[in-house]
Protein backbone atom coordinates (compact mmCIF):
# COMPACT_ATOMS: atom_id res chain seq x y z
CA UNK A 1 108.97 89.95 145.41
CA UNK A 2 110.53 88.08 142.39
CA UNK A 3 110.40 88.96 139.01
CA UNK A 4 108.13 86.19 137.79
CA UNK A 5 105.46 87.38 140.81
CA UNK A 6 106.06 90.99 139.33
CA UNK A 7 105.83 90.36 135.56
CA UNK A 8 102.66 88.28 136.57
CA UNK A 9 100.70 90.75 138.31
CA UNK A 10 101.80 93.82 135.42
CA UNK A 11 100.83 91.04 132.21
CA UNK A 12 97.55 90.37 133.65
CA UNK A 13 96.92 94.03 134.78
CA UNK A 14 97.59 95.09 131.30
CA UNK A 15 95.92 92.36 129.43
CA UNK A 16 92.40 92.97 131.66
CA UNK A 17 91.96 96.75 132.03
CA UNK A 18 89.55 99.05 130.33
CA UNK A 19 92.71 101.28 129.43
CA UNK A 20 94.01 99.09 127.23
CA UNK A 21 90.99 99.11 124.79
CA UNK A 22 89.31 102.20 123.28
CA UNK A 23 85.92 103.41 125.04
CA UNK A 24 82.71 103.99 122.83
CA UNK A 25 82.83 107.48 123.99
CA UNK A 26 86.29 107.91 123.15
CA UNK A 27 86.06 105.79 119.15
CA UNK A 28 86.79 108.15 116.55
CA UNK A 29 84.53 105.10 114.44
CA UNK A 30 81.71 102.94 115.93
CA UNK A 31 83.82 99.77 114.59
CA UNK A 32 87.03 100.91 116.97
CA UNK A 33 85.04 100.49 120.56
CA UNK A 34 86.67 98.04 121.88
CA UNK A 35 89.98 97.54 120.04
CA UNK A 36 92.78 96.52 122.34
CA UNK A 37 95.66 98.62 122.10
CA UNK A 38 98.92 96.69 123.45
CA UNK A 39 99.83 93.40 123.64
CA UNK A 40 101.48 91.15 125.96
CA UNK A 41 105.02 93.40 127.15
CA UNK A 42 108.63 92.86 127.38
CA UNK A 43 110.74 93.62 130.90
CA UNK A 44 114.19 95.03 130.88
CA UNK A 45 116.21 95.62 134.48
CA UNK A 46 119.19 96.88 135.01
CA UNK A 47 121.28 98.25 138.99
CA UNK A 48 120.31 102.03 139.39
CA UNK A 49 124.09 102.36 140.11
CA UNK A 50 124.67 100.82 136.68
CA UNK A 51 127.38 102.90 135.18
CA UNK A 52 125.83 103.48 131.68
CA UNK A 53 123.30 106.07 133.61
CA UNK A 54 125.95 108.39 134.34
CA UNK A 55 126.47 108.26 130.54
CA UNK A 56 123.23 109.82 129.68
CA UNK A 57 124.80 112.68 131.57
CA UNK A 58 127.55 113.53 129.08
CA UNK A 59 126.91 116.45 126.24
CA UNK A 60 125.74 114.87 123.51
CA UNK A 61 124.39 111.67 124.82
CA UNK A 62 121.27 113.53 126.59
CA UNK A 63 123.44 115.86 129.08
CA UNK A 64 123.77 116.95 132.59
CA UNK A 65 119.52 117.60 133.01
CA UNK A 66 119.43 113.76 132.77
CA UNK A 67 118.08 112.42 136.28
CA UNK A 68 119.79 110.00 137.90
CA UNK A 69 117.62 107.21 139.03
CA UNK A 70 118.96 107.49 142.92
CA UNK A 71 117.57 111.41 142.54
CA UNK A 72 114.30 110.16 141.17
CA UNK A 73 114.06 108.16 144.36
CA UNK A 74 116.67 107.72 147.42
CA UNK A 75 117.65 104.40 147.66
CA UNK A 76 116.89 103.37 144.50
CA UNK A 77 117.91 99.56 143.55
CA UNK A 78 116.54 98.60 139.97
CA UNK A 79 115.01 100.29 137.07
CA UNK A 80 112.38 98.28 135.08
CA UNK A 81 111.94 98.85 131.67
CA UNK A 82 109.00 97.84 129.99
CA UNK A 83 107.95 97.77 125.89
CA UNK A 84 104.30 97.63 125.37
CA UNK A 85 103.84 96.63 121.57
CA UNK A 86 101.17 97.70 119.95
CA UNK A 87 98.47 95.10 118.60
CA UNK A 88 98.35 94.00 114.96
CA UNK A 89 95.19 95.73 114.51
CA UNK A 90 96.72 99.22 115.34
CA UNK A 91 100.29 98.29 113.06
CA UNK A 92 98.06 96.53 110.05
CA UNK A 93 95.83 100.48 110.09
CA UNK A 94 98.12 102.45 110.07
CA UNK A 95 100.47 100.37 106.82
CA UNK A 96 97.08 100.82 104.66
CA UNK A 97 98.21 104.80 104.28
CA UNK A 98 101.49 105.29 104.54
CA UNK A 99 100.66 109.57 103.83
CA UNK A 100 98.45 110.10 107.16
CA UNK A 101 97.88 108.37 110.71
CA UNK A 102 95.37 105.90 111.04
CA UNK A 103 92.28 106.15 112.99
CA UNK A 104 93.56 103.40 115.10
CA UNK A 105 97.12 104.49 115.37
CA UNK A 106 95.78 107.87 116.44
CA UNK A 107 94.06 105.99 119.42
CA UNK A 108 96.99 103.99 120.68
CA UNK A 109 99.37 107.21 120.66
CA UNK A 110 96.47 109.60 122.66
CA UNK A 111 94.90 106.87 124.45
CA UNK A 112 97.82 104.74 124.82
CA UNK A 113 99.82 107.40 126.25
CA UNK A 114 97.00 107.59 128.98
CA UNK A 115 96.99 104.02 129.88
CA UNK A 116 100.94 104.29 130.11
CA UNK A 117 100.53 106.79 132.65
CA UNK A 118 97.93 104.10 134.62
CA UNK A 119 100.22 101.23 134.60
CA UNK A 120 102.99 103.09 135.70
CA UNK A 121 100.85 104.14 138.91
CA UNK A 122 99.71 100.24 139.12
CA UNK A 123 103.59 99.40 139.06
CA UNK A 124 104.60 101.67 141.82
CA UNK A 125 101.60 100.30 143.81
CA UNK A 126 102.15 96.62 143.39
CA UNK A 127 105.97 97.15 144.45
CA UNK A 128 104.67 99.48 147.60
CA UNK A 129 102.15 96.87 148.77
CA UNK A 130 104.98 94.60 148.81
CA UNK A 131 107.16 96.79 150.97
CA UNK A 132 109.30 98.43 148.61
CA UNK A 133 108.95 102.08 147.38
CA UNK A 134 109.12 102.98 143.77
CA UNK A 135 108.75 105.95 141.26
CA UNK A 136 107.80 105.98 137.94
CA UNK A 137 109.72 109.61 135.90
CA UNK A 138 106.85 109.40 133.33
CA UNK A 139 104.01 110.99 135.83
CA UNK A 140 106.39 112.48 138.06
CA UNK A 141 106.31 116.12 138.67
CA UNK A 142 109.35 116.99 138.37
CA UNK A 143 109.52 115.21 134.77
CA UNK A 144 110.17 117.78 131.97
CA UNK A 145 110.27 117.50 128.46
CA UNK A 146 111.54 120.21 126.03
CA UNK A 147 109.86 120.82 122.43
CA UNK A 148 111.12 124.17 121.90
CA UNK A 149 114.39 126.46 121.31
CA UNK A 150 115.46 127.99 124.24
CA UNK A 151 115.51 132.16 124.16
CA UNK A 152 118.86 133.39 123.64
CA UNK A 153 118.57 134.82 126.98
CA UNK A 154 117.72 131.36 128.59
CA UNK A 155 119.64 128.88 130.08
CA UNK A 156 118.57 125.80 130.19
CA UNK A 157 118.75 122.33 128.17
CA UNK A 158 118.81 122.23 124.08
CA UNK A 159 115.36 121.36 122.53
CA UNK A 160 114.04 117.77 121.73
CA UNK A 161 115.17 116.25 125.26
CA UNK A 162 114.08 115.53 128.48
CA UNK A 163 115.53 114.94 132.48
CA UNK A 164 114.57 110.87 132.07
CA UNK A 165 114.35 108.70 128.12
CA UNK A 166 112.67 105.79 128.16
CA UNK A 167 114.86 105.21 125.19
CA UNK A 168 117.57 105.30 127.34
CA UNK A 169 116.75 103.48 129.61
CA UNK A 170 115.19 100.60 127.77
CA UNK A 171 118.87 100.09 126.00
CA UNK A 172 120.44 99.91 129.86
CA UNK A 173 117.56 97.47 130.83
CA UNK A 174 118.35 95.25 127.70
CA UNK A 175 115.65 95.96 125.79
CA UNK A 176 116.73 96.99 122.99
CA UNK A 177 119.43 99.07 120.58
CA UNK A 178 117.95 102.39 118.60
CA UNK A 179 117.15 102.59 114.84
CA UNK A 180 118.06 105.42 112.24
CA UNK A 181 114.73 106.82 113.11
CA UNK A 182 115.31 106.95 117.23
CA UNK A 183 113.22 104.49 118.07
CA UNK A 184 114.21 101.69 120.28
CA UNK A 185 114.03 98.36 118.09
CA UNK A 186 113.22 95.12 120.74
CA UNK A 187 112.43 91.55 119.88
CA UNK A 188 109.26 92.54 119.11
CA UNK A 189 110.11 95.00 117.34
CA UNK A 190 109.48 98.92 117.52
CA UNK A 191 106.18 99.62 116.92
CA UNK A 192 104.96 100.38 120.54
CA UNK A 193 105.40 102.40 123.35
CA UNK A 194 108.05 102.20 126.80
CA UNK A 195 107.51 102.65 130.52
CA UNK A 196 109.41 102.79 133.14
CA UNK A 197 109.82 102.35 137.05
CA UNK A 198 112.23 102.83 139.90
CA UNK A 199 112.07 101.32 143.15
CA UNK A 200 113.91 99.81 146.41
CA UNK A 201 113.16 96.35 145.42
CA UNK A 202 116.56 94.55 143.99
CA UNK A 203 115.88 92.69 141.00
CA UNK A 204 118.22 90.63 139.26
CA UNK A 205 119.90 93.09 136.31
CA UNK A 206 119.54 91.40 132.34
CA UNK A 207 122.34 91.31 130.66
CA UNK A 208 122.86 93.96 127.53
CA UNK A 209 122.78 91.37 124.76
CA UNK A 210 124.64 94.19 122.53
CA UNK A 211 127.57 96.27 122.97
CA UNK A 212 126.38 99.00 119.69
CA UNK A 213 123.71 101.40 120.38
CA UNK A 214 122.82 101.13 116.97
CA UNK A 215 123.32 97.51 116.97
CA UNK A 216 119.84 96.10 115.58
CA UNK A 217 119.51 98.68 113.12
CA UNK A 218 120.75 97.53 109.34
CA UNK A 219 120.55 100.94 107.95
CA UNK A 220 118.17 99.57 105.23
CA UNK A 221 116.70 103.40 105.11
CA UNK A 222 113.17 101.65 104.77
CA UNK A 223 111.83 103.97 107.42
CA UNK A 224 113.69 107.32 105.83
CA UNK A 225 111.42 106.16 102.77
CA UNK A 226 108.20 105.51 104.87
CA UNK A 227 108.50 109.25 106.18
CA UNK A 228 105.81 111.47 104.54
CA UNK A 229 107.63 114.41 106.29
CA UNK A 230 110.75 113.34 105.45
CA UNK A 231 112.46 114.23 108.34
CA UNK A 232 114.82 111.20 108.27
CA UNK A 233 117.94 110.33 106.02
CA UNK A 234 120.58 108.06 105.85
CA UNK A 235 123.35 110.83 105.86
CA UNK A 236 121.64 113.15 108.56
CA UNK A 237 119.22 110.64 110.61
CA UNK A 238 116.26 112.06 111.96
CA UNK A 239 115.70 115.83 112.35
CA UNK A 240 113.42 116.10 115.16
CA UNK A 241 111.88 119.65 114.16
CA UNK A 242 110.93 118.54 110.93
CA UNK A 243 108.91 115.40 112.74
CA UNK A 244 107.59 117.59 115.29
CA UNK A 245 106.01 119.94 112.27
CA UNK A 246 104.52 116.79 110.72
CA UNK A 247 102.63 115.83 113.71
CA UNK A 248 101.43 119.01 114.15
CA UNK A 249 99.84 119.10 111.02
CA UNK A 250 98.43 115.91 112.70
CA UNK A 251 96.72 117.54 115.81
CA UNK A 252 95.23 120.23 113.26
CA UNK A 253 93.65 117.65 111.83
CA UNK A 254 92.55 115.45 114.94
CA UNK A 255 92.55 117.73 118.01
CA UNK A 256 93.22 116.49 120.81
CA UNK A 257 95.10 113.64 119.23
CA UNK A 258 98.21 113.38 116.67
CA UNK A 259 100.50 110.88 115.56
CA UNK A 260 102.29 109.51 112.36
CA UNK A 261 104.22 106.60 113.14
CA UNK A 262 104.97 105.61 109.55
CA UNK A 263 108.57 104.75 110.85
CA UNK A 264 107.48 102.03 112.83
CA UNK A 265 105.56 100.30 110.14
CA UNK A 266 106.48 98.84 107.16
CA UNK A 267 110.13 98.55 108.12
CA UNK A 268 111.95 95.19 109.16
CA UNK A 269 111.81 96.15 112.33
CA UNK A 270 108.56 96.66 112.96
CA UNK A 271 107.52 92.77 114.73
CA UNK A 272 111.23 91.90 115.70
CA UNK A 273 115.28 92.58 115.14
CA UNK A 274 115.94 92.20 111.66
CA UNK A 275 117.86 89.89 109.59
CA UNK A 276 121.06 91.05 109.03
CA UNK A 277 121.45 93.69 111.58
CA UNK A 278 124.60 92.95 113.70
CA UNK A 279 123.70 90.88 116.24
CA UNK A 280 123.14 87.77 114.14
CA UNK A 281 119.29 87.38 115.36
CA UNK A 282 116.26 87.57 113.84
């Protein structure tokens, strides 16, 4: 298998499945039935042995709970990354109120987040039907993610983290560098969602066109400004428990879903890298 066969099979998987638009029963308006969630997505590779994984290890990068890809799956060759940008229609919505989550953008965070979970199963089973096993942390058991304080009688990783980051692992895959508000700014931009997968199969690694992990970001604080929780700031960045809060005050509201994603509109970053930022591109 070759990338080209692989990206082929994923684009048109994505582009044709009932996942990636919202069901009538599912609309939270009549006029939303059918509105396509992602668009066309970006891939990212990088070695499983790649040395920047053993990074995510140290304190204060994510820490020693980080998974290694070769743990997630023995023999492990590649890691594909991929960026699944939201469509205009779900970006445009949720710009109109910059106080409260669209409708739409509600949908592509709850629903989204569902579909992610099916491509990531139609990933590992295109590479298996080739001959080459994969895993995919996102819907693996033993994938944790941590939203609370520990006890002071608890060991265990701080709060806010997880054992795999598709951040992460989208900048190792050369997807992308992070902005002041976390999220992972691409050539298309921010406002999205990532996946990932492990598997057997070697692919070719991309080459990290960045050396900063903060390279795309200008610092323009447009985002900090966009936050109607204000949980980000120039000085501090983003405080994670005051976001958190916010979108809680979301699902109060829209049980079962939440969102916000005010950070990811309205900034220069939301369709592409921005002018200015350090790499030179736009």
């Amino acid at each position: 298998m070759d990338k080209q066969f692989f990206e082929t099979a994923m684009k048109s998987f994505i582009s044709a499945a009932p996942g990636n638009a919202v069901q009538k029963e599912a609309a939270l308006r009549p006029d939303l039935e059918g509105m396509r969630i992602f668009d066309e997505p970006l891939f990212g590779y990088a070695g499983a042995e790649d040395p920047y994984f053993l990074d995510l290890k140290k304190p204060g990068v994510i820490g020693d709970h980080f998974v290694l890809p070769g743990s997630w799956l023995a023999g492990a060759k590649t890691v594909i990354s991929l960026f699944l940008p939201f469509t205009k229609q779900v970006k445009d919505a949720n710009r109109a109120n910059m106080d409260w989550p669209a409708d739409e953008w509600l949908h592509a965070r709850i629903e989204g987040q569902e579909f992610q979970h099916v491509i990531c199963r139609y990933g590992a089973d295109r590479l298996e039907q080739a001959g080459f096993a994969a895993a995919a942390p996102m819907i693996d058991p033993r994938f944790f993610s941590r939203t609370t304080p520990p006890r002071a009688d608890e060991k265990g990783p701080a709060f806010f983290t997880s054992n795999w980051s598709e951040r992460h692992v989208a900048y190792a895959c050369g997807l992308g560098t992070f902005g002041l508000s976390k999220g992972l700014i691409t050539r298309r931009g921010m406002a999205g969602r990532l996946i990932s997968l492990i598997t057997q199969a070697r692919f070719e690694p991309d080459t990290r066109p960045y050396t900063g992990v903060y390279e795309y970001c200008t610092r323009c604080g447009k985002c900090a400004r966009n936050c109607p929780a204000k949980a980000i700031s120039l000085e501090t960045g983003k405080s994670h428990p005051v976001c958190s809060a916010f979108l809680e005050a979301t699902r109060e509201k829209h049980r079962p879903r939440y969102g916000c994603g005010k950070c990811q509109v309205g900034v220069p970053c939301e369709n592409g890298i921005p002018a200015g930022s350090a790499s030179g591109r736009q």
